[in-house]
Protein backbone atom coordinates (compact mmCIF):
# COMPACT_ATOMS: atom_id res chain seq x y z
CA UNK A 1 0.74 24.49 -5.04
CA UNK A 2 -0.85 21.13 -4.51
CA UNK A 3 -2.45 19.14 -7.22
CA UNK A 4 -2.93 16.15 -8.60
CA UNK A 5 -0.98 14.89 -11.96
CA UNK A 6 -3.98 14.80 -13.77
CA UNK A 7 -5.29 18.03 -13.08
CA UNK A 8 -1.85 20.00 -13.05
CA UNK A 9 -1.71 17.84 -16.96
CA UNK A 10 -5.06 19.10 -18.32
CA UNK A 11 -6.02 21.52 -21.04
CA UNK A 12 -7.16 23.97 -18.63
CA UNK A 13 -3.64 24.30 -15.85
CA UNK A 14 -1.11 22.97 -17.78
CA UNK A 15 0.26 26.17 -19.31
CA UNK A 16 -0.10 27.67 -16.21
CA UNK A 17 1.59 25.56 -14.10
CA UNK A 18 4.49 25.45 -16.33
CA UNK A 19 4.37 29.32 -16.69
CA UNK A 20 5.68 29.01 -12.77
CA UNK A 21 8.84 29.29 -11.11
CA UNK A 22 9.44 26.53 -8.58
CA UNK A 23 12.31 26.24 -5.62
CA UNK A 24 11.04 22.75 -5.05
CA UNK A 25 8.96 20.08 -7.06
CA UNK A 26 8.21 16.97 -4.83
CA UNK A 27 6.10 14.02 -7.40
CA UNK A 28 4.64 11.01 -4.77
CA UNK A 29 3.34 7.79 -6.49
CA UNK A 30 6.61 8.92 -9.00
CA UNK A 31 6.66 5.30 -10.70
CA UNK A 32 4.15 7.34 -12.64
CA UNK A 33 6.33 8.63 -14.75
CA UNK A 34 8.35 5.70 -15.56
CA UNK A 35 7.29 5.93 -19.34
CA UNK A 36 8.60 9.33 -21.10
CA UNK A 37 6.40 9.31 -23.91
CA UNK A 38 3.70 9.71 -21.06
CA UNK A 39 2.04 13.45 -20.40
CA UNK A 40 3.41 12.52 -16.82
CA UNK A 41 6.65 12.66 -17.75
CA UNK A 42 6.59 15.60 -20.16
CA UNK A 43 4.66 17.45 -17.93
CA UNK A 44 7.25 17.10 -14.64
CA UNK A 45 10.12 17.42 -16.79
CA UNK A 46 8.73 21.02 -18.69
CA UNK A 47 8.60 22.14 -14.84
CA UNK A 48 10.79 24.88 -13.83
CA UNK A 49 12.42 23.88 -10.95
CA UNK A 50 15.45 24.40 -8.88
CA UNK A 51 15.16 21.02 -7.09
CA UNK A 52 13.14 17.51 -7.84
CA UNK A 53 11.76 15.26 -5.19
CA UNK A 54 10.21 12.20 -6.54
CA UNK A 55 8.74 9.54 -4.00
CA UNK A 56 8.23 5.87 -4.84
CA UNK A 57 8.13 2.23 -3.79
CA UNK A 58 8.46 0.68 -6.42
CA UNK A 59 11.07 2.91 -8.59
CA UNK A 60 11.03 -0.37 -11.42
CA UNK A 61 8.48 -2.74 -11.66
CA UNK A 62 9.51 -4.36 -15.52
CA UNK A 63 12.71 -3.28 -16.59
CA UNK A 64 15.71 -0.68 -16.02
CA UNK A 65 14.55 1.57 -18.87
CA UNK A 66 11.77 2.64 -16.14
CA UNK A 67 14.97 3.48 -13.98
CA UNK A 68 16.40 5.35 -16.72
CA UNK A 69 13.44 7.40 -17.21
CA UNK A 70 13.25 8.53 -14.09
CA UNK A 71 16.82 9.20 -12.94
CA UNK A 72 16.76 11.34 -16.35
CA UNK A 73 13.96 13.77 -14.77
CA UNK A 74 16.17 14.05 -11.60
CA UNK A 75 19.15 14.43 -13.26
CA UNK A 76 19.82 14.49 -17.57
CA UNK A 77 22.88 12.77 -18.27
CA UNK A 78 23.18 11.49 -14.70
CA UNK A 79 22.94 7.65 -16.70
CA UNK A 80 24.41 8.66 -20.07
CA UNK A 81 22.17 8.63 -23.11
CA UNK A 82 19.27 5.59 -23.56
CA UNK A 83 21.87 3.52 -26.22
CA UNK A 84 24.46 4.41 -23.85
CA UNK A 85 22.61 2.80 -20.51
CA UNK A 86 21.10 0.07 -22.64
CA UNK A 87 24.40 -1.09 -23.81
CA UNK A 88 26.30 -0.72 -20.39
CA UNK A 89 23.63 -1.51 -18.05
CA UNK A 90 20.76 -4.02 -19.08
CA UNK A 91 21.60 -8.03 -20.63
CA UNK A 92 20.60 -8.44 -24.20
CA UNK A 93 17.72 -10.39 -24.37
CA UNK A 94 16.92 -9.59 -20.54
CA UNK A 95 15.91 -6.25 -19.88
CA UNK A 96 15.43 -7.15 -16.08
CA UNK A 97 18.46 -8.09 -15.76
CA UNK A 98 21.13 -5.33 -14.48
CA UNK A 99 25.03 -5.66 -15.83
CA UNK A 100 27.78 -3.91 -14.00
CA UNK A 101 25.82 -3.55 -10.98
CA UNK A 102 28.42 -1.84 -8.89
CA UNK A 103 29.37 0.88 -11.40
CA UNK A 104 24.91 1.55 -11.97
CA UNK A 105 24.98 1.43 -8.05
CA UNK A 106 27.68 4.17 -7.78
CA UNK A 107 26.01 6.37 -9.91
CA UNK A 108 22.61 5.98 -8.81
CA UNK A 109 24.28 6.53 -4.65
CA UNK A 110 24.51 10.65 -5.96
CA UNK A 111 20.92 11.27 -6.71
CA UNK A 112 18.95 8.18 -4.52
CA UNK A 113 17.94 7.72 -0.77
CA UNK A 114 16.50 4.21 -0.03
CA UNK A 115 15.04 3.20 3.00
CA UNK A 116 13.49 -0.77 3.06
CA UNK A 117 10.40 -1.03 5.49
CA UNK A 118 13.06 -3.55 7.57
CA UNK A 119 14.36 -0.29 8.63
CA UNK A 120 11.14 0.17 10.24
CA UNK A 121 11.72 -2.53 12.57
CA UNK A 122 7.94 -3.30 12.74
CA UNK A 123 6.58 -6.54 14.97
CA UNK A 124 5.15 -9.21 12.95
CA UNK A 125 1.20 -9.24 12.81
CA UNK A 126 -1.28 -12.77 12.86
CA UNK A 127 -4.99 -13.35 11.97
CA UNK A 128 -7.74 -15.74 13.17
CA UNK A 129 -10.88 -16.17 11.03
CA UNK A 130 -14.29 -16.19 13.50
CA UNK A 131 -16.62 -17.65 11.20
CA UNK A 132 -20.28 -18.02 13.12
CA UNK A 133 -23.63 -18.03 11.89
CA UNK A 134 -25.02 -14.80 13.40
CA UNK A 135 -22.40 -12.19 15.14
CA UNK A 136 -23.72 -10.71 18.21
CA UNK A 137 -23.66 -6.61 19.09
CA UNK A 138 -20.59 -6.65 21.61
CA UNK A 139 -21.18 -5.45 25.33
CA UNK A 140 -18.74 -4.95 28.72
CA UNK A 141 -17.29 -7.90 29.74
CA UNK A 142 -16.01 -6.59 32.86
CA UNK A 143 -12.38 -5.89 33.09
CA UNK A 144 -9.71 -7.40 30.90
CA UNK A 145 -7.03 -7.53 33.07
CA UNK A 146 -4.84 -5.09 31.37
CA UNK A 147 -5.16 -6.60 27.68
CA UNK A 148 -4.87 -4.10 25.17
CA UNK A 149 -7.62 -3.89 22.58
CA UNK A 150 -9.78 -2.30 20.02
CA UNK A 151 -12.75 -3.47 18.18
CA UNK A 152 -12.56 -1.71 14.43
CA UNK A 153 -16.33 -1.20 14.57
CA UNK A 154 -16.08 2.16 17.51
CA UNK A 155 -18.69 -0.25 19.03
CA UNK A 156 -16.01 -1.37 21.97
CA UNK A 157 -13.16 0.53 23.24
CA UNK A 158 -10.79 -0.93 25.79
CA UNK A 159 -8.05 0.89 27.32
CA UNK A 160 -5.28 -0.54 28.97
CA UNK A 161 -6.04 -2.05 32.47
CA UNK A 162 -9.48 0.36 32.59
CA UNK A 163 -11.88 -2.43 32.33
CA UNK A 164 -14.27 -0.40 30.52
CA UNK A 165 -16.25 -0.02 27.10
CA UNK A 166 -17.06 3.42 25.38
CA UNK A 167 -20.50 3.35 23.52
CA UNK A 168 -20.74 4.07 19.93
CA UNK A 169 -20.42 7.51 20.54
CA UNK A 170 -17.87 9.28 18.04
CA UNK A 171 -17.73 12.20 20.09
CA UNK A 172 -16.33 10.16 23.11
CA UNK A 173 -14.42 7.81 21.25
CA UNK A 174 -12.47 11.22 19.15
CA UNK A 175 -12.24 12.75 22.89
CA UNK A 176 -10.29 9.39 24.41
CA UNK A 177 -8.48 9.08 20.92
CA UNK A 178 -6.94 12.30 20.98
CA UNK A 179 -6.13 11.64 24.36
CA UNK A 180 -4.23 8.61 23.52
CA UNK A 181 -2.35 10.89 20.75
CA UNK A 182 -4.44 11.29 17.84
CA UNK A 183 -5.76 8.89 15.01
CA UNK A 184 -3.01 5.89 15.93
CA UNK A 185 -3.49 3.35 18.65
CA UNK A 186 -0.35 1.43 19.01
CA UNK A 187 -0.56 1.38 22.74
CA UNK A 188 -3.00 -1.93 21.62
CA UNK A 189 -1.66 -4.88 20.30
CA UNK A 190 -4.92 -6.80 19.45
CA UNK A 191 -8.22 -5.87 17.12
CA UNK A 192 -11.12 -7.24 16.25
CA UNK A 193 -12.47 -6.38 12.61
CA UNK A 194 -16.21 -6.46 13.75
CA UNK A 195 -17.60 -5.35 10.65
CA UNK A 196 -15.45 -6.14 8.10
CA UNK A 197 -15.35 -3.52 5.12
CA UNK A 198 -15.48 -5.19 1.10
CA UNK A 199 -12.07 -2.74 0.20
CA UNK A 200 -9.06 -4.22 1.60
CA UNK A 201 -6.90 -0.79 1.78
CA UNK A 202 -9.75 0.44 4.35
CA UNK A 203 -8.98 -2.99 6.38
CA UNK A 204 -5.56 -1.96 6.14
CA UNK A 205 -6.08 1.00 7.23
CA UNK A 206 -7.48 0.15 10.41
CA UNK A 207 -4.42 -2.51 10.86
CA UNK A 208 -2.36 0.25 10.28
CA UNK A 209 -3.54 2.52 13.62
CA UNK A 210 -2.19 -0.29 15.74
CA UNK A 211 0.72 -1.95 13.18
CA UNK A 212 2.31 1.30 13.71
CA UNK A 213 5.96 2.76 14.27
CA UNK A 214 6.46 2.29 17.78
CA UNK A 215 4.52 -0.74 18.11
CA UNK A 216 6.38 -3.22 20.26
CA UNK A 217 4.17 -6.23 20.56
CA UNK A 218 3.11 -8.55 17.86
CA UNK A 219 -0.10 -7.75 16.94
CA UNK A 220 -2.81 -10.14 16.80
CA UNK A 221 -6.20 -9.78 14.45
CA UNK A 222 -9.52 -11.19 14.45
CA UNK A 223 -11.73 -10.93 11.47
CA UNK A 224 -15.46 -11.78 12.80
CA UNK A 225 -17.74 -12.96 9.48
CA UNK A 226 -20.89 -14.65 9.13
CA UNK A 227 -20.84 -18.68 7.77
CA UNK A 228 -21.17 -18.05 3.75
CA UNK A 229 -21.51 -14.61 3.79
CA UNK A 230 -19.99 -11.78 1.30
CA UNK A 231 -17.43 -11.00 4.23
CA UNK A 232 -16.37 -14.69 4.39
CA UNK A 233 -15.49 -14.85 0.89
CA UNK A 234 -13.06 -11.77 1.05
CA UNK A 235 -11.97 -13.30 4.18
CA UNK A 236 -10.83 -16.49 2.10
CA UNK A 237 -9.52 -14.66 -0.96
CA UNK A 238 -7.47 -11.91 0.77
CA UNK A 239 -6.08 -14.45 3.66
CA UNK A 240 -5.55 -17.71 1.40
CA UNK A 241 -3.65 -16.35 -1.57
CA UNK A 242 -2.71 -13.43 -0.83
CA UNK A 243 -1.92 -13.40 2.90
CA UNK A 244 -3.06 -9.87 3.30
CA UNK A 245 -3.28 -10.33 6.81
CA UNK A 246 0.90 -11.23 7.33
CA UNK A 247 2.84 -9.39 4.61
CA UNK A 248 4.59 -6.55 4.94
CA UNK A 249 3.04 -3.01 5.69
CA UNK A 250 2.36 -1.28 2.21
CA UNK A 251 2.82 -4.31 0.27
CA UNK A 252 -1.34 -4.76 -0.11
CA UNK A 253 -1.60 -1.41 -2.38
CA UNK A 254 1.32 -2.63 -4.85
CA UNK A 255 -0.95 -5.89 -5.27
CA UNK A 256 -4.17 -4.39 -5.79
CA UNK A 257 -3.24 -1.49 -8.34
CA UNK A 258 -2.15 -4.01 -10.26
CA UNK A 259 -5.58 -5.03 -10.50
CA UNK A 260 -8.28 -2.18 -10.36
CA UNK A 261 -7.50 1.21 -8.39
CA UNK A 262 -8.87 0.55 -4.52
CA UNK A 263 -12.02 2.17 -4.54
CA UNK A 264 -13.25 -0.17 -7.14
CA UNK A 265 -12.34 -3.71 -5.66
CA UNK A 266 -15.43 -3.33 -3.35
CA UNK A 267 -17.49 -2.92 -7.01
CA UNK A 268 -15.99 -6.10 -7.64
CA UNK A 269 -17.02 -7.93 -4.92
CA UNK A 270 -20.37 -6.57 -4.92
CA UNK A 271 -21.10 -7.30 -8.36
CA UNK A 272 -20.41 -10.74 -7.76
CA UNK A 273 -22.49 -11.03 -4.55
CA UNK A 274 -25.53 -9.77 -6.12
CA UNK A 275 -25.75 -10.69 -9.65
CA UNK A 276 -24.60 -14.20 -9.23
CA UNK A 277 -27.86 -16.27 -9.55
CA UNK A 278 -27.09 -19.11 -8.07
CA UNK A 279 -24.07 -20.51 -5.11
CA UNK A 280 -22.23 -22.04 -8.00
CA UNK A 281 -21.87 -18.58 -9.69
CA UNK A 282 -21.06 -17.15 -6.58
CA UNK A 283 -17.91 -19.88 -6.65
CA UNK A 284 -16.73 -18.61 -9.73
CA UNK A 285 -17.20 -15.23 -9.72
CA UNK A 286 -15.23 -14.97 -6.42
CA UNK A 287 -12.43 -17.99 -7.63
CA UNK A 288 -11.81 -15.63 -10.93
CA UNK A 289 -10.99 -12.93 -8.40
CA UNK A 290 -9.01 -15.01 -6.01
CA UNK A 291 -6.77 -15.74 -9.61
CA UNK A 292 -6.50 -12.12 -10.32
CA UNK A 293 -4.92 -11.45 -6.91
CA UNK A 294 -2.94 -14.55 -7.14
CA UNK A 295 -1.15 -12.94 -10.54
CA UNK A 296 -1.71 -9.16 -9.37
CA UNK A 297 0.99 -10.90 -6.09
CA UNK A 298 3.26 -12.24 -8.20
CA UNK A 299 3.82 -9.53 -10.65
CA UNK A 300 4.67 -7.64 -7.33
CA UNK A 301 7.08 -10.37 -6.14
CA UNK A 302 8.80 -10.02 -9.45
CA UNK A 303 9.56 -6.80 -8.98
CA UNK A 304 10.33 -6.77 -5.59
CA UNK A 305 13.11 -9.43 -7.30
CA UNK A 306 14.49 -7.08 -9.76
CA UNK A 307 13.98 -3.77 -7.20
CA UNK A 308 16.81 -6.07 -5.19
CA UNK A 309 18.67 -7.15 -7.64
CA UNK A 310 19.20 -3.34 -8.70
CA UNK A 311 19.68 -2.21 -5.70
CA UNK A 312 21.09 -4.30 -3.33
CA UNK A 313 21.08 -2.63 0.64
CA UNK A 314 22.65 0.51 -0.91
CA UNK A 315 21.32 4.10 -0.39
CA UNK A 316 19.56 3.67 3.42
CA UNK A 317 19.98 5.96 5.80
């Protein structure tokens, strides 16, 4: 069975999908179910199960009671009772703060695995801004003397040493990408963001099929915008203060849920492109935004803090 929390929660499935039998439960996004007076909490732990898998990146984001919470579902008793853990594990007046830290690392060692993206060894990626007034349709330069690159838009193709450009043909350009090994393209190291897209998980995305495991070069962007345009503001917000472009991969989806879920930060920006009336709105509307990212970051940082603080280098494999 596949489903999603919130329909597996409902009215209508719950019964029945706690009716079930189940060898193996496996929960992703499980920092869902940090809070047990949630429904997402109840409804994992009424599960009959043999074994529970939960996946996360960010297993506390405020304090260790989230920790507690979850290590419960995995295991009851695994922590003690809440007054037990509270009084053993967390500094009065600091609930952030972890006491005892090698005894809460021993027991958490028998029911966690913890791998840091440093494990992933990935290359370090840059960005350019190419602000112009007008941005021209791309066409074949002639060959490129074996540079690696691919334009985001599927308007220009170049394969390594070929010295050639595929059309904006999606048939062609699935053909040479699943001759090239599928939807990844870490054999190139460079990209140009032609049209740049308003939600910045979808420019992710498309860093992400050449920022990939097994890149070995550092991996170099270009953003192409127009002077003052829509694109140029995200450009500003998402490279200034938040360095999208240079953190670590996975890191942009802890800032923006913080804010609005990603399929809604493109609303955003379009409801401040087209119902400011004037430049100076404009200004605002996208400076308020710029300040929501700013916090949304370091919220994240925080927890990054305490995730480290909790858990040292233990658990990788």
């Amino acid at each position: 069975m596949v489903a999603s929390i919130n329909i597996a929660k409902s009215r209508r499935h719950a019964d029945i999908v706690c009716r079930r039998e189940y060898d193996l439960v496996i929960v992703d996004e499980a920092h869902h179910l940090k809070n047990r007076s949630t429904q997402n909490w109840k409804l994992v732990n009424a599960l009959k199960k043999r074994f529970l898998l939960l996946l996360t990146a960010t297993p506390v984001e405020n304090n260790l009671t989230e920790l507690y919470n979850l290590i419960t579902l995995l295991k009851p008793g695994q922590l003690s009772t809440p007054s037990e853990f509270k009084a053993e594990f967390m500094t009065r007046g600091d609930p952030t703060a972890p006491q005892n830290r090698a005894r809460l690392r021993q027991l958490l060692d028998q029911v966690m695995i913890r791998n840091t993206r440093a494990l992933a060894r990935s290359t370090c990626r840059r960005a350019t801004p190419i602000r112009c007034g007008s941005i021209p349709r791309p066409t074949n330069a002639g060959s490129t003397s074996g540079s690696r690159i691919w334009c985001a838009a599927s308007a220009l193709t170049t394969a390594r040493g070929a010295g050639r450009c595929l059309p904006p043909d999606p048939r062609r350009t699935g053909h040479h990408r699943s001759r090239r090994g599928g939807g990844n393209l870490q054999f190139c190291h460079q990209m140009i963001n032609y049209d740049l897209p308003w939600n910045p998980m979808r420019i992710e995305q498309r860093i992400g099929r050449i920022h990939h495991i097994g890149q070995e070069s550092e991996v170099l962007i270009q953003n192409l915008c127009a002077a003052k345009s829509a694109e140029d503001y995200i450009l500003e917000i998402l490279d200034r203060k938040i360095n999208m472009f240079e953190i670590v991969i996975g890191e942009i989806d802890m800032i923006l849920g913080r804010i609005r879920s990603e399929a809604e930060f493109s609303e955003l920006v379009y409801d401040i492109w087209v119902k400011s009336a004037s430049k100076a709105d404009q200004d605002r509307g996208f400076g308020q935004l710029a300040a929501q990212l700013d916090r949304s970051k370091n919220a994240y940082l925080r927890s990054r803090s305490l995730d480290t603080q909790i858990f040292g280098e233990n658990y990788e494999l």
